[in-house]
N, C-alpha and C. Protein backbone atom coordinates (compact mmCIF):
# COMPACT_ATOMS: atom_id res chain seq x y z
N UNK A 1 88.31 82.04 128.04
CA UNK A 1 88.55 82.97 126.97
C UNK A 1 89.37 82.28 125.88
N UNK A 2 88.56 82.32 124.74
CA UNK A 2 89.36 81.95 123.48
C UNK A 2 90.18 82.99 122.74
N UNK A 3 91.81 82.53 122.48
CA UNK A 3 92.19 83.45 121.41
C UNK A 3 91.72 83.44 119.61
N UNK A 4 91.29 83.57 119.04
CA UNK A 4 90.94 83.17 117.52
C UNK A 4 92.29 83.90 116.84
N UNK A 5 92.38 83.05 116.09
CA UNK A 5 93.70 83.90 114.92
C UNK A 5 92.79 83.78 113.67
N UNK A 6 93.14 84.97 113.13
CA UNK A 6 92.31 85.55 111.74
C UNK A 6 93.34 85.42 110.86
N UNK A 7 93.41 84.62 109.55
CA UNK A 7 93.92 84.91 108.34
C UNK A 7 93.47 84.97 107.27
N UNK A 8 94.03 85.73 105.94
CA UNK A 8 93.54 86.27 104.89
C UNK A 8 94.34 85.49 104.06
N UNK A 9 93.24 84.98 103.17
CA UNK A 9 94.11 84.55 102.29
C UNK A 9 93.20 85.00 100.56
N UNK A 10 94.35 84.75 99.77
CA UNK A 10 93.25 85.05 98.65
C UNK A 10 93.17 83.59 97.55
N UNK A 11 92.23 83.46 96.43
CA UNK A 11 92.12 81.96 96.04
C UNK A 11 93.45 81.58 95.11
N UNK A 12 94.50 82.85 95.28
CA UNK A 12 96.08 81.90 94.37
C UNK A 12 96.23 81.05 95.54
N UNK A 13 96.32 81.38 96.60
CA UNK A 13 97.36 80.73 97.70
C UNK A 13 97.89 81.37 98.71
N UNK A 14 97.76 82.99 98.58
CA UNK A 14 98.96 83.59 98.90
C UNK A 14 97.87 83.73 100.66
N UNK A 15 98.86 83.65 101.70
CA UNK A 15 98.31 84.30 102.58
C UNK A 15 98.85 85.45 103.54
N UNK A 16 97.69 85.95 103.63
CA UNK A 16 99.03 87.06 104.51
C UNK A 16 99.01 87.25 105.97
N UNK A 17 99.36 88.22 106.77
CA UNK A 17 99.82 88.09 108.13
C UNK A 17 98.92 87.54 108.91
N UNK A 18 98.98 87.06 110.24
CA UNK A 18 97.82 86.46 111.34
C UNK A 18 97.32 87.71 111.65
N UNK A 19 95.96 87.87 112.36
CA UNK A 19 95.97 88.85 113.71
C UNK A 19 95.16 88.07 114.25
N UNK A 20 95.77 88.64 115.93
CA UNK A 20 94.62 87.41 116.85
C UNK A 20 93.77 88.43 117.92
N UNK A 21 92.79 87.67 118.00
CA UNK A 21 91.53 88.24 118.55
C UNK A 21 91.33 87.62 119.92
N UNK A 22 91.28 88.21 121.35
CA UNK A 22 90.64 87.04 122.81
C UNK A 22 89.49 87.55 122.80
N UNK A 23 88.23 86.38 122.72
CA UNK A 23 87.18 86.47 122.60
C UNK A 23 86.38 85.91 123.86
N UNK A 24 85.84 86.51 125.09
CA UNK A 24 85.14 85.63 126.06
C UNK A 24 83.90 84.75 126.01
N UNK A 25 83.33 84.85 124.79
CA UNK A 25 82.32 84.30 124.60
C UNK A 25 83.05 82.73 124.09
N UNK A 26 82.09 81.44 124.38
CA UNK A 26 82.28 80.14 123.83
C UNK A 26 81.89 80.21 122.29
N UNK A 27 81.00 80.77 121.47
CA UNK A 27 80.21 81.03 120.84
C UNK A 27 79.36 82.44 120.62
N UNK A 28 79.84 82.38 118.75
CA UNK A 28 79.88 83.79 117.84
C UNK A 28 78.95 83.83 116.83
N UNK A 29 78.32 84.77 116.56
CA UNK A 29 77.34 84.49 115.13
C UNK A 29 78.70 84.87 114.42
N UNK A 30 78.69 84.15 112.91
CA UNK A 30 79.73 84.66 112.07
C UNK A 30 79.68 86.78 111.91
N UNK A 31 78.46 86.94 111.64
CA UNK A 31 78.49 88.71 111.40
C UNK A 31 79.10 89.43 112.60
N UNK A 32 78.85 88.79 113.98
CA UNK A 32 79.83 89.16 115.36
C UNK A 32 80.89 89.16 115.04
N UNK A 33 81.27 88.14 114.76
CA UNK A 33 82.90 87.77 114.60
C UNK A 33 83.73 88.58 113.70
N UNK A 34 83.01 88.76 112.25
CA UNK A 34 83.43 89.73 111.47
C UNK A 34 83.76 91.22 111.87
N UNK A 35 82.23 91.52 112.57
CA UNK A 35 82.32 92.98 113.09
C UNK A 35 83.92 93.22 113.84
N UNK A 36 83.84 92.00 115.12
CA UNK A 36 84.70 92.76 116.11
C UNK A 36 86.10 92.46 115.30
N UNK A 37 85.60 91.33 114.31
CA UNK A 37 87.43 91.89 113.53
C UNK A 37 87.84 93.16 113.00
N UNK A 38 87.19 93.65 112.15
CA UNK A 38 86.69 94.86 111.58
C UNK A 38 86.93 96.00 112.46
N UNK A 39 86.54 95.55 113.47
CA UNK A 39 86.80 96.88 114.56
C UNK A 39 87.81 96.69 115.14
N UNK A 40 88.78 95.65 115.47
CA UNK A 40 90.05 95.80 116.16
C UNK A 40 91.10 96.31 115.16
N UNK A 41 91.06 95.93 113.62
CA UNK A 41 91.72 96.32 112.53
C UNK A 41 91.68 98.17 112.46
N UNK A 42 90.62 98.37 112.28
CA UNK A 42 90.54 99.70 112.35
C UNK A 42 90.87 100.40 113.60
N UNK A 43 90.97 99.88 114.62
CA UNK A 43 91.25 100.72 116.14
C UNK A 43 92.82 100.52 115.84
N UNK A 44 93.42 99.89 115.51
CA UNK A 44 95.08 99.81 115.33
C UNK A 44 95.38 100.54 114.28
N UNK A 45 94.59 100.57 112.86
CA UNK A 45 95.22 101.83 112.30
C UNK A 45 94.83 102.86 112.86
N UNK A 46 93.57 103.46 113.44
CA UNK A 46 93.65 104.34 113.65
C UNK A 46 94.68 105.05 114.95
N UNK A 47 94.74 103.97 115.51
CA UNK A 47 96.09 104.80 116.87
C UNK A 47 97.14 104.73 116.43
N UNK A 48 97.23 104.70 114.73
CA UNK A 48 98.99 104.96 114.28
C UNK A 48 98.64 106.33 114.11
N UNK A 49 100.44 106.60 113.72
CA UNK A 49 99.72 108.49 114.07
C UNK A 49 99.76 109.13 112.71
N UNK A 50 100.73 108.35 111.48
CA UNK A 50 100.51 108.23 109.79
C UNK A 50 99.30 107.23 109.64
N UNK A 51 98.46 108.03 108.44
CA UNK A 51 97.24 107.17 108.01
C UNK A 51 97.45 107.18 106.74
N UNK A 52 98.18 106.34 106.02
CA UNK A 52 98.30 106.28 104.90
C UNK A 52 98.00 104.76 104.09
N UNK A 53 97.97 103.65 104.38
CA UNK A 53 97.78 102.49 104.02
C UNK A 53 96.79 101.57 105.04
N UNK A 54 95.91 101.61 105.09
CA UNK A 54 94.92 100.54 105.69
C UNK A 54 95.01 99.13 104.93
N UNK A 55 95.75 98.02 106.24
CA UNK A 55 95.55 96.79 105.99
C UNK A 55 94.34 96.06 106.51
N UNK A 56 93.26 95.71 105.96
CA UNK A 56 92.25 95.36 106.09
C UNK A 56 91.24 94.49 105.49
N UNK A 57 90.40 93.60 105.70
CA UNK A 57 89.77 92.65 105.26
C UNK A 57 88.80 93.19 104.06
N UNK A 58 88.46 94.80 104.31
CA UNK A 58 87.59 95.19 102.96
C UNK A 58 88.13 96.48 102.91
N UNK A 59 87.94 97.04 101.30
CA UNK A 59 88.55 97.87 101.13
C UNK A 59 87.66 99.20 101.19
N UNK A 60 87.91 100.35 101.92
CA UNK A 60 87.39 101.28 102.58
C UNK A 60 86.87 102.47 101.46
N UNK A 61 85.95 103.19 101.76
CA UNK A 61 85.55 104.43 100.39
C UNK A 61 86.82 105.53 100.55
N UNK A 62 86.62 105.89 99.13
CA UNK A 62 87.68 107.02 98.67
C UNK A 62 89.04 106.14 98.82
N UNK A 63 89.27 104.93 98.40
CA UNK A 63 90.84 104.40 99.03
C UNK A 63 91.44 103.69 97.23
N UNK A 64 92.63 103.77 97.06
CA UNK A 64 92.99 103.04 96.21
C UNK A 64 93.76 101.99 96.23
N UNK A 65 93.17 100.84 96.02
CA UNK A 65 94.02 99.22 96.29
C UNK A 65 95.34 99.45 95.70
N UNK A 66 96.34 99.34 96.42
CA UNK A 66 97.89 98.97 96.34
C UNK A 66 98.21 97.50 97.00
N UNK A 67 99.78 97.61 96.56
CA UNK A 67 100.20 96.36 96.83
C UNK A 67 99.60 95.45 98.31
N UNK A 68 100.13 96.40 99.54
CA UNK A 68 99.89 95.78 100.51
C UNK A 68 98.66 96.67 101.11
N UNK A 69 97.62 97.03 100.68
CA UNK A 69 96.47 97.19 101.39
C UNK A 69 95.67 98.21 100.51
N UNK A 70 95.41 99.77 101.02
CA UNK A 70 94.52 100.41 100.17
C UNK A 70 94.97 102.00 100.89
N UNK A 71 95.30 102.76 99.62
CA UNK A 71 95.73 103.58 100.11
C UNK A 71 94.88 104.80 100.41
N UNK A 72 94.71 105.71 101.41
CA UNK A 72 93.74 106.71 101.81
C UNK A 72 94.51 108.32 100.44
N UNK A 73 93.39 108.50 100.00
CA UNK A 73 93.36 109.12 99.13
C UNK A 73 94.15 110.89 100.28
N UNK A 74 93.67 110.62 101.26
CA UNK A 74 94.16 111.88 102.12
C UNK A 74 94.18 111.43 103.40
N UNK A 75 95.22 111.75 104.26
CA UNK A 75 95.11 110.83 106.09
C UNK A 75 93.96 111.08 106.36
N UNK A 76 93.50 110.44 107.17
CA UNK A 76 92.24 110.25 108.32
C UNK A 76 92.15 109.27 108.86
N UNK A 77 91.03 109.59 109.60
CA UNK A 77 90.87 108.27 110.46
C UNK A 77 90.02 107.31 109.65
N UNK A 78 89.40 105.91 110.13
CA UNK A 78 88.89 105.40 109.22
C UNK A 78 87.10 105.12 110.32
N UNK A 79 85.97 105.43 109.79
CA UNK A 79 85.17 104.51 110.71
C UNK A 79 84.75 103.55 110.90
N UNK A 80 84.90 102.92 112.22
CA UNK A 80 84.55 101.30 112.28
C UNK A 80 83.18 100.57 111.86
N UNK A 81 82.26 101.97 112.45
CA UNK A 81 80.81 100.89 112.10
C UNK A 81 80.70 101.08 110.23
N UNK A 82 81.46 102.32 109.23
CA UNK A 82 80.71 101.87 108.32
C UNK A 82 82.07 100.71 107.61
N UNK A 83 83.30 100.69 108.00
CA UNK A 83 83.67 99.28 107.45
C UNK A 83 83.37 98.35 107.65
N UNK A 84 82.69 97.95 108.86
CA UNK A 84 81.79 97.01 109.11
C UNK A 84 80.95 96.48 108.37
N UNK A 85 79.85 97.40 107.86
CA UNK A 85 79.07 97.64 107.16
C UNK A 85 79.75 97.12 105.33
N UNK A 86 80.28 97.90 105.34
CA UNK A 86 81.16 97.05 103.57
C UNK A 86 81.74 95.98 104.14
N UNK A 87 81.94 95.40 104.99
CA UNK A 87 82.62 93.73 105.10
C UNK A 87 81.59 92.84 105.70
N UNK A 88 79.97 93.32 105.89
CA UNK A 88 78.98 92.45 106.10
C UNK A 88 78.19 92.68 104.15
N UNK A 89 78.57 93.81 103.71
CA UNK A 89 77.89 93.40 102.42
C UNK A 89 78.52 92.94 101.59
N UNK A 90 80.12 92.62 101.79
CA UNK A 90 80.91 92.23 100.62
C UNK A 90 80.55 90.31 101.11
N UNK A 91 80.42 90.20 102.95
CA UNK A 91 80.32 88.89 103.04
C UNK A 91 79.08 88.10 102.53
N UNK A 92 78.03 88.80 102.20
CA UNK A 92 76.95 88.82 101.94
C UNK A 92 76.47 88.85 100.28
N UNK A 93 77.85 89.26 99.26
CA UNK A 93 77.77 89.53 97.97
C UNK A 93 78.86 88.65 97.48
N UNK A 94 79.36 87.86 98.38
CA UNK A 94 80.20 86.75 98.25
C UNK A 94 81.60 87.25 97.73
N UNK A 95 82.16 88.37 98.25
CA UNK A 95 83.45 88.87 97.86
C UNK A 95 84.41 87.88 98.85
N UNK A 96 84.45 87.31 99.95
CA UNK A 96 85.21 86.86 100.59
C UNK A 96 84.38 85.54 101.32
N UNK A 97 85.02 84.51 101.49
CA UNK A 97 84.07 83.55 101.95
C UNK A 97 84.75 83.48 103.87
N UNK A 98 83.97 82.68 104.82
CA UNK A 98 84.90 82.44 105.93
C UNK A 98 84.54 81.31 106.58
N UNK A 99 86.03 80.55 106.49
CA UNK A 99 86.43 78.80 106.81
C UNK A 99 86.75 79.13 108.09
N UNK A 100 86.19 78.44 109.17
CA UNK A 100 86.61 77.54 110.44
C UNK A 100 86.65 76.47 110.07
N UNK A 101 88.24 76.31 110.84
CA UNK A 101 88.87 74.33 109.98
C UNK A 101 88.25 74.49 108.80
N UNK A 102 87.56 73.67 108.61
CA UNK A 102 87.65 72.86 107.14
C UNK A 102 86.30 73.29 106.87
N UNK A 103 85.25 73.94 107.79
CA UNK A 103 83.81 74.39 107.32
C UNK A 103 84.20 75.51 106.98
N UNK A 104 83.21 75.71 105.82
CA UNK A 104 82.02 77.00 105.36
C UNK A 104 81.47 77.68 106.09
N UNK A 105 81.77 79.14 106.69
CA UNK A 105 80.32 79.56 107.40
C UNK A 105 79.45 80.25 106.08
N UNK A 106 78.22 80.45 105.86
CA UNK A 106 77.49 80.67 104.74
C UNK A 106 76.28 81.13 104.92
N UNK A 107 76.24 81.70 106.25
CA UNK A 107 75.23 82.97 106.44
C UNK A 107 75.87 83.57 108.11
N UNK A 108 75.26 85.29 107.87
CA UNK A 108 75.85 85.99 108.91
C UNK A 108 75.53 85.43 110.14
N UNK A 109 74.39 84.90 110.82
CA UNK A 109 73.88 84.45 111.79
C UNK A 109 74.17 83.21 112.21
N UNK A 110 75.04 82.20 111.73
CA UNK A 110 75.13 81.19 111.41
C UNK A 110 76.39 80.73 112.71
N UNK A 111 76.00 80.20 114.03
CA UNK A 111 76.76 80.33 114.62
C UNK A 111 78.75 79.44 114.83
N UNK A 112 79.35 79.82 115.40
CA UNK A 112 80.93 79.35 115.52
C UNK A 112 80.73 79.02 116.69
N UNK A 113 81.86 77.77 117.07
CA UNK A 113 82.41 77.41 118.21
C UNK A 113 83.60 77.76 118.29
N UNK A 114 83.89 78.51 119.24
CA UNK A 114 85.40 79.57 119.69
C UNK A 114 85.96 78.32 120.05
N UNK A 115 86.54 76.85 120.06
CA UNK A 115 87.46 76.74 120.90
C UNK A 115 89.01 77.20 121.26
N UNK A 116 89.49 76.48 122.07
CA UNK A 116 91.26 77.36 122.25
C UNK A 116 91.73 77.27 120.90
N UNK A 117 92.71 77.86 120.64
CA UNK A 117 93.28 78.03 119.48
C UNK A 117 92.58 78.14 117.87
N UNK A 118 91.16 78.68 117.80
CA UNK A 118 90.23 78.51 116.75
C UNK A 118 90.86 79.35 115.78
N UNK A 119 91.13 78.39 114.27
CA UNK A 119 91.65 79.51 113.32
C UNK A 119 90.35 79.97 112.58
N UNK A 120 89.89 81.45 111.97
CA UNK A 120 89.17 81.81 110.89
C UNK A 120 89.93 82.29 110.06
N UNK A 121 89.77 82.01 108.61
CA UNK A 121 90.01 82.06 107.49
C UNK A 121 89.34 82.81 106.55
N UNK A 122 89.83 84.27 106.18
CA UNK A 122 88.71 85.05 105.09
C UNK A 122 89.45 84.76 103.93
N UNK A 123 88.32 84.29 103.53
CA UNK A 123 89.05 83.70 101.36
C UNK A 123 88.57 84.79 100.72
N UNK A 124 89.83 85.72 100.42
CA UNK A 124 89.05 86.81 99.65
C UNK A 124 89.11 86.64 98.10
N UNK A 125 87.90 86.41 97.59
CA UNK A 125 87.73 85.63 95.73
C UNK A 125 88.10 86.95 95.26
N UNK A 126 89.05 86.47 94.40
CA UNK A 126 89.71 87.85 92.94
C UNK A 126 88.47 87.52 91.70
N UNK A 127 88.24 88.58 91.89
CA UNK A 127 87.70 88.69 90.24
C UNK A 127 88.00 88.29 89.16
N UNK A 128 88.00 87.44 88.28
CA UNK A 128 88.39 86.93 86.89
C UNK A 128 88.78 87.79 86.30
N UNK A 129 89.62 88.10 85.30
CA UNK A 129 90.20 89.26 84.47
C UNK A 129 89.19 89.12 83.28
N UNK A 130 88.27 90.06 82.67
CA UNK A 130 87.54 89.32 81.60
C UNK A 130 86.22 88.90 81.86
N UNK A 131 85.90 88.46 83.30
CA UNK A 131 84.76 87.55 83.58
C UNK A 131 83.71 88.13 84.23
């Protein structure tokens, strides 16, 4: 069993917290990997018992981006398969790219090698002001 640590970073520099994932498989299609991130993110906000700020890799419907995440316009819960769903089309519309070591993955199917300590990296690209 591999642990993977997930970090976010965006293209200033800035990065923000780890979360780590134990994965039993040796080997992940990247859209796997995404999903079950996607879904452990959302299973932790949702067993908080305030739903007010979702920290998360894509930003969820009805939510407004604040400082540290996106704020729920009214509590609820959040659902996993359709954030899933917006963080396979944002990966897919090139909103966020995702580095193991020093590679590119650059299609959903495109498989990973889990070894021990494997970091993934979501580069989430800011929009140009203007562009």
């Amino acid at each position: 069993m591999a642990t993977v640590t997930f970090v976010d970073e965006t293209t200033s520099g800035v990065r923000g917290g780890s979360r780590w994932l134990d994965i039993a498989e040796e080997r992940l299609s990247a859209g796997e990997l995404i999903r079950r991130r996607v879904f452990q993110e959302v299973a932790e906000f949702n067993a908080r018992t305030e739903h007010e700020v979702f920290q998360g890799l894509v930003q969820p419907e009805d939510t407004e981006r604040v400082l540290n995440g996106y704020a729920l316009r009214e509590s609820r819960r959040i659902d996993p398969e359709t954030q899933t769903e917006l963080a396979l089309r944002a990966f897919a519309g090139n909103g966020f790219l995702v580095l193991v070591g020093d590679r590119q993955i650059t299609a959903l199917d495109e498989e990973i090698d889990l070894a021990l300590g494997t970091e993934v990296t979501f580069l989430k690209l800011v929009p140009l002001v203007g562009g």
